[in-house]
N, C-alpha and C. Protein backbone atom coordinates (compact mmCIF):
# COMPACT_ATOMS: atom_id res chain seq x y z
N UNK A 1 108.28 92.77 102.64
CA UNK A 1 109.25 93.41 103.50
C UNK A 1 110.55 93.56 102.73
N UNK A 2 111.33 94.65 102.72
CA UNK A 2 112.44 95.12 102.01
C UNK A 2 113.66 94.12 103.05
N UNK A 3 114.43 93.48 102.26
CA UNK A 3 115.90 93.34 102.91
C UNK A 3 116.54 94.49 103.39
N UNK A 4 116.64 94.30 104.68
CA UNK A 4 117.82 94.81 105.75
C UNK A 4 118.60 94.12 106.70
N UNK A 5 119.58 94.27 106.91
CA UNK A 5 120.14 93.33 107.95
C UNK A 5 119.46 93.03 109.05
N UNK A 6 119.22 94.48 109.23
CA UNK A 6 117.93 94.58 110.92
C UNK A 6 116.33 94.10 110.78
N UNK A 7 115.96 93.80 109.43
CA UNK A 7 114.99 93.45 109.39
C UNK A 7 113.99 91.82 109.30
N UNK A 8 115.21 91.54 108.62
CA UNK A 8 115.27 90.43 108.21
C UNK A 8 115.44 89.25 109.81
N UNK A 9 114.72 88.37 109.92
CA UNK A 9 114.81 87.38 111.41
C UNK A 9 116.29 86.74 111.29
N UNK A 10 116.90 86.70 112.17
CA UNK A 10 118.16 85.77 111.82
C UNK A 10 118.04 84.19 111.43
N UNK A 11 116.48 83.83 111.72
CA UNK A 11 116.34 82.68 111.19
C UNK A 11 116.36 82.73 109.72
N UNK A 12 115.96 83.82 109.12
CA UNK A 12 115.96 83.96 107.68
C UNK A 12 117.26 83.68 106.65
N UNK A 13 118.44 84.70 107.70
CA UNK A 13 119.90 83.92 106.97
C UNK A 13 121.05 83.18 107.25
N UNK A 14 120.23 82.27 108.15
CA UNK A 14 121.71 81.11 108.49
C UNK A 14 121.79 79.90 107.52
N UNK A 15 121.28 80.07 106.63
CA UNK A 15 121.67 79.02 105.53
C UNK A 15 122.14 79.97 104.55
N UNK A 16 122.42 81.19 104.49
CA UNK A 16 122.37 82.08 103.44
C UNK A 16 124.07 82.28 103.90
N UNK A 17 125.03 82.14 102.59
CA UNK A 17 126.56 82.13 103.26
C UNK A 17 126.74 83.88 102.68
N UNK A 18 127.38 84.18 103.86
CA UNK A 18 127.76 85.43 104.53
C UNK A 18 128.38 86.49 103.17
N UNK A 19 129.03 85.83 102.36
CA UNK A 19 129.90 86.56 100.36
C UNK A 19 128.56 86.51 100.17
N UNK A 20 127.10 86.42 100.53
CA UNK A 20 125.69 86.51 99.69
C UNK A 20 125.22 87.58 99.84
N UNK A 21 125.30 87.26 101.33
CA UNK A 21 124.63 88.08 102.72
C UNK A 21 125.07 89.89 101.99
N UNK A 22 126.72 89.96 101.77
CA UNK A 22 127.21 91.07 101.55
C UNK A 22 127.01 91.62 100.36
N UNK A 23 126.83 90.46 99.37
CA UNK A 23 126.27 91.72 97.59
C UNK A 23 124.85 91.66 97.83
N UNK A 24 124.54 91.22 98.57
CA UNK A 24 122.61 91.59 98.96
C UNK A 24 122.82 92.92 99.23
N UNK A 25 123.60 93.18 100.17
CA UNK A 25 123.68 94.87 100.97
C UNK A 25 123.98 96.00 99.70
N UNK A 26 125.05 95.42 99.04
CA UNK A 26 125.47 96.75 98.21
C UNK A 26 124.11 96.20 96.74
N UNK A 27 123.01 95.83 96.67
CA UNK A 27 122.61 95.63 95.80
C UNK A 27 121.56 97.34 95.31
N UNK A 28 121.55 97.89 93.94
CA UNK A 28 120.62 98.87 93.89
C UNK A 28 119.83 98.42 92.60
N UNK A 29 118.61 99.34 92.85
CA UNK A 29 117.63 98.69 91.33
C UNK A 29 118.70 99.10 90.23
N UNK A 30 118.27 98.43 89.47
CA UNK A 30 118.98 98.71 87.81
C UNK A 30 120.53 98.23 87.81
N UNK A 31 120.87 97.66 88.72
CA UNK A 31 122.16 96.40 89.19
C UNK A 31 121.80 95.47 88.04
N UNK A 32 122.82 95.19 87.04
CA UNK A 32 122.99 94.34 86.45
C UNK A 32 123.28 92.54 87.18
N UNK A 33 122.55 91.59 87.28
CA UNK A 33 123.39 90.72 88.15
C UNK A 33 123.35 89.47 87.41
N UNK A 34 123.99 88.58 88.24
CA UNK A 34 123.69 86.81 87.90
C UNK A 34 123.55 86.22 88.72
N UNK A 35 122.54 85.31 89.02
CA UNK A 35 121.90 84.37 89.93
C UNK A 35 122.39 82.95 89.79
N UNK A 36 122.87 82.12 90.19
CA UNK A 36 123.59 80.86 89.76
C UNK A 36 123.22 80.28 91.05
N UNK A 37 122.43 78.76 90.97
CA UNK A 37 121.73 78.21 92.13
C UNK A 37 122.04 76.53 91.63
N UNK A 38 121.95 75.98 92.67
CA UNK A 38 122.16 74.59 92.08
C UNK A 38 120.86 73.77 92.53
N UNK A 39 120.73 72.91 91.50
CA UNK A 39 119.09 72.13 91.32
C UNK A 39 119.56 70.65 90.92
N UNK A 40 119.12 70.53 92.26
CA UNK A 40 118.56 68.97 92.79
C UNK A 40 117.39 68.48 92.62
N UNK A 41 117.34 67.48 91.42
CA UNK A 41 116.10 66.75 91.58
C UNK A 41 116.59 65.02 91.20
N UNK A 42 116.05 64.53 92.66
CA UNK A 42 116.83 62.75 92.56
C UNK A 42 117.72 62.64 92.97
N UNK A 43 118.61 62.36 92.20
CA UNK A 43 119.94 61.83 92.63
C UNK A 43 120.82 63.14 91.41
N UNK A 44 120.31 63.69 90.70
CA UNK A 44 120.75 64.43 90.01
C UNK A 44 120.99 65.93 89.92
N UNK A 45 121.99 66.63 89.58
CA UNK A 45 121.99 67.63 90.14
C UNK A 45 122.80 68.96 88.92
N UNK A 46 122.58 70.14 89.07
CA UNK A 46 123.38 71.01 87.76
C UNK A 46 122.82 72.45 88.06
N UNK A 47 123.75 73.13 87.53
CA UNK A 47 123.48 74.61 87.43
C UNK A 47 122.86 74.97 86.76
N UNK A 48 122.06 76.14 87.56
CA UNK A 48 121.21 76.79 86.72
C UNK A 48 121.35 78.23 86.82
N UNK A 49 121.18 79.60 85.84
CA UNK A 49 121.93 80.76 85.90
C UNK A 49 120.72 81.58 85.55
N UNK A 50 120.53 82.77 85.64
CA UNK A 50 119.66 83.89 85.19
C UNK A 50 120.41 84.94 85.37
N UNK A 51 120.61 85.81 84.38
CA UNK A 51 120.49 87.37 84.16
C UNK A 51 119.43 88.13 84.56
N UNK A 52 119.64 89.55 85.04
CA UNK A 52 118.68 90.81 84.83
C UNK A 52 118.94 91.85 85.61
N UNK A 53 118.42 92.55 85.42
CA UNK A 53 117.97 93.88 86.23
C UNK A 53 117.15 93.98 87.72
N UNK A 54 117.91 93.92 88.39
CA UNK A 54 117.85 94.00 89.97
C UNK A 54 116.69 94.93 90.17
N UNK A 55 116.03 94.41 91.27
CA UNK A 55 114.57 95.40 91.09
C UNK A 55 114.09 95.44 92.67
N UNK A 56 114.33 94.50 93.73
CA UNK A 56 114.04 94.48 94.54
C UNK A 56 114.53 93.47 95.58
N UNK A 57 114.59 93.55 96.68
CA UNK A 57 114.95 92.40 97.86
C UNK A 57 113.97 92.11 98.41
N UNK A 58 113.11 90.70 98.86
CA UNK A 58 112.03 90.88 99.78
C UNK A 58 112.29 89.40 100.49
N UNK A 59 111.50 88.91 101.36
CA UNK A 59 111.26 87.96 102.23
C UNK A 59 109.79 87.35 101.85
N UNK A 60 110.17 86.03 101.56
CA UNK A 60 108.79 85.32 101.41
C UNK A 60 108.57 84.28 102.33
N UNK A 61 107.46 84.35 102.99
CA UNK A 61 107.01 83.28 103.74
C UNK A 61 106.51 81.98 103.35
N UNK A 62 106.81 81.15 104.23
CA UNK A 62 106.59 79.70 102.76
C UNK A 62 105.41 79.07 103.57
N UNK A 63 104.50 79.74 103.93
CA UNK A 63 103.70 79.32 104.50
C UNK A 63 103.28 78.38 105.71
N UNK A 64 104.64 77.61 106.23
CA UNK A 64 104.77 76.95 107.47
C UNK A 64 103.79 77.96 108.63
N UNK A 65 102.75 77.23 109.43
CA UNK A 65 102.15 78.34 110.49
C UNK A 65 101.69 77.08 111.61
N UNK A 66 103.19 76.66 111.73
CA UNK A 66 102.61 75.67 112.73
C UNK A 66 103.66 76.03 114.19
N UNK A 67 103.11 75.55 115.32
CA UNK A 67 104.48 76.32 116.28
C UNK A 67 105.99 75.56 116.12
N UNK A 68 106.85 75.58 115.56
CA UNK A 68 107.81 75.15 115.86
C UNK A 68 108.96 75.72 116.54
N UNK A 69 110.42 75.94 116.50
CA UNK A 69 111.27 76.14 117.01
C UNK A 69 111.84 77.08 116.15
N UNK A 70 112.62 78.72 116.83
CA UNK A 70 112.54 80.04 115.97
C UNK A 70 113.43 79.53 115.05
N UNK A 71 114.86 78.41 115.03
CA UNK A 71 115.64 78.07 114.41
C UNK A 71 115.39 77.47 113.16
N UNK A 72 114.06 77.24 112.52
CA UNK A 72 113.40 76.73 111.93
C UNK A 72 113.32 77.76 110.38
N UNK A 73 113.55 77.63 108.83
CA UNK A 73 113.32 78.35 107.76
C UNK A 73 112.23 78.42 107.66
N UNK A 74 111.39 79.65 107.66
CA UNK A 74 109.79 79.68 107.28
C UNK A 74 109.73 81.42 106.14
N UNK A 75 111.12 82.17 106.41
CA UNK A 75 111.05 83.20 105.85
C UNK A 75 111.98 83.13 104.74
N UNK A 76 111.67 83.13 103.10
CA UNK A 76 113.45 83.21 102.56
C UNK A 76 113.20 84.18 101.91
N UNK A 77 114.17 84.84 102.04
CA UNK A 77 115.19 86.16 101.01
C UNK A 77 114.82 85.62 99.36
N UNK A 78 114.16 86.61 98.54
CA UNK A 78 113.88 86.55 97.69
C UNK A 78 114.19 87.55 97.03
N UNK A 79 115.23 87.53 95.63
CA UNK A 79 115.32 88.22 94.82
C UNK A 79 114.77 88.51 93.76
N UNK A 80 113.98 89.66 93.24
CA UNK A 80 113.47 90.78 92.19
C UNK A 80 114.24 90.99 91.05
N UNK A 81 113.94 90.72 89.88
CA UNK A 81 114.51 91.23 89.03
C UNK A 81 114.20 91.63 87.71
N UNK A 82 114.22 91.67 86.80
CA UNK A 82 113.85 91.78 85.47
C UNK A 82 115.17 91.46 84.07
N UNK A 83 114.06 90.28 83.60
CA UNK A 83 115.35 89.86 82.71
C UNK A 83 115.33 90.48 81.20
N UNK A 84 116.33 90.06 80.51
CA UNK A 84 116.54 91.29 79.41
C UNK A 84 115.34 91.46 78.14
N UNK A 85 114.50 90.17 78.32
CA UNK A 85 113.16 90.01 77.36
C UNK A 85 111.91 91.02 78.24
N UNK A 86 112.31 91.79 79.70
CA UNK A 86 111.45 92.16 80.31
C UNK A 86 110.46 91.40 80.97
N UNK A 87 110.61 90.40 80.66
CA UNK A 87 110.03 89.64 82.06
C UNK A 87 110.61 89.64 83.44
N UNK A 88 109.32 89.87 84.43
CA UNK A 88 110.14 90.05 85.79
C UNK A 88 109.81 88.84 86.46
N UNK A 89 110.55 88.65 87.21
CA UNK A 89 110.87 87.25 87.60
C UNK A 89 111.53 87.19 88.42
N UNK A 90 111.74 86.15 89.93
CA UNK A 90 111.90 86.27 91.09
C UNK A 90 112.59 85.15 91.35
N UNK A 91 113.93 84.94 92.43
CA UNK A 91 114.30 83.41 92.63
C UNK A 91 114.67 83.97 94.51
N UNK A 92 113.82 82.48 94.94
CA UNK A 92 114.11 82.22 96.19
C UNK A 92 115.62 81.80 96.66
N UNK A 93 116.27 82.48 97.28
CA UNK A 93 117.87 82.37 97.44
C UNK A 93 117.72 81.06 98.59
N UNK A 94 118.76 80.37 98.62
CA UNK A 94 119.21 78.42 99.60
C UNK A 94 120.92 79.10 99.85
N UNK A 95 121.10 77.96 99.96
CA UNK A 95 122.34 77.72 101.04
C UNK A 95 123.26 77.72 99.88
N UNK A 96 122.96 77.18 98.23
CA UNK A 96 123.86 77.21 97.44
C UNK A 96 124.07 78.30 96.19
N UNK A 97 122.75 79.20 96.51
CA UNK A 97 122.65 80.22 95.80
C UNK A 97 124.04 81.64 95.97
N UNK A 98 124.58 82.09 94.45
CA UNK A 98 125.39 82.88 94.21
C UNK A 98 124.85 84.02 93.39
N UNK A 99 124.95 85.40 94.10
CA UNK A 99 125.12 86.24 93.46
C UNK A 99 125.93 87.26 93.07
N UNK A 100 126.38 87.51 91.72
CA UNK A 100 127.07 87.90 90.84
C UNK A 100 126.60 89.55 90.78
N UNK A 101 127.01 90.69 91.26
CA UNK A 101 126.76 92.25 90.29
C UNK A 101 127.81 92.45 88.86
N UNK A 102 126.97 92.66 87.56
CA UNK A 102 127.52 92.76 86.78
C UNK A 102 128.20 94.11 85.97
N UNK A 103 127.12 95.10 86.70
CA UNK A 103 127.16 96.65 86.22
C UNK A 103 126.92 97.11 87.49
């Protein structure tokens, strides 16, 4: 499913802060960008960054299919891209994820 405001469940972006929400909208293929996410593992924690070429917006389901409550994350906003070695490559956007348009 393509990102749209209208498309997307509102459960999908209430962890997603709103300066995200808005360079998601103006995003087009061949958008130069930077992805900057922060990674927790333990007690330990640090940035991590990727370059590329903007290629697509989609929604991934994380496979939760049990009944719970609609307030619940089961859909996340996933960004498309292609990095400058041409590998394409994808990062699931969180609550601390930043994106950067560079061109």
């Amino acid at each position: 499913m393509t990102f749209t405001s209208s498309s997307v469940p509102p459960s999908t972006l209430r962890r997603i802060r709103p300066e995200v929400i808005a360079v998601m909208q103006l995003l087009a293929p061949g958008h130069k960008i930077r992805i900057t996410q922060t990674v927790r593992v333990g007690m330990r924690t640090w940035q991590a960054t990727v370059t590329g070429a903007f290629r697509a917006i989609n929604s991934l389901a994380t496979g939760l299919a049990t009944d719970r409550v609609p307030e619940d994350d089961i859909i996340i906003p996933t960004i498309h891209f292609t990095k400058e070695n041409g590998e394409l490559s994808s990062v699931a956007l969180d609550e601390h994820s930043k994106i950067e348009i560079l061109t």
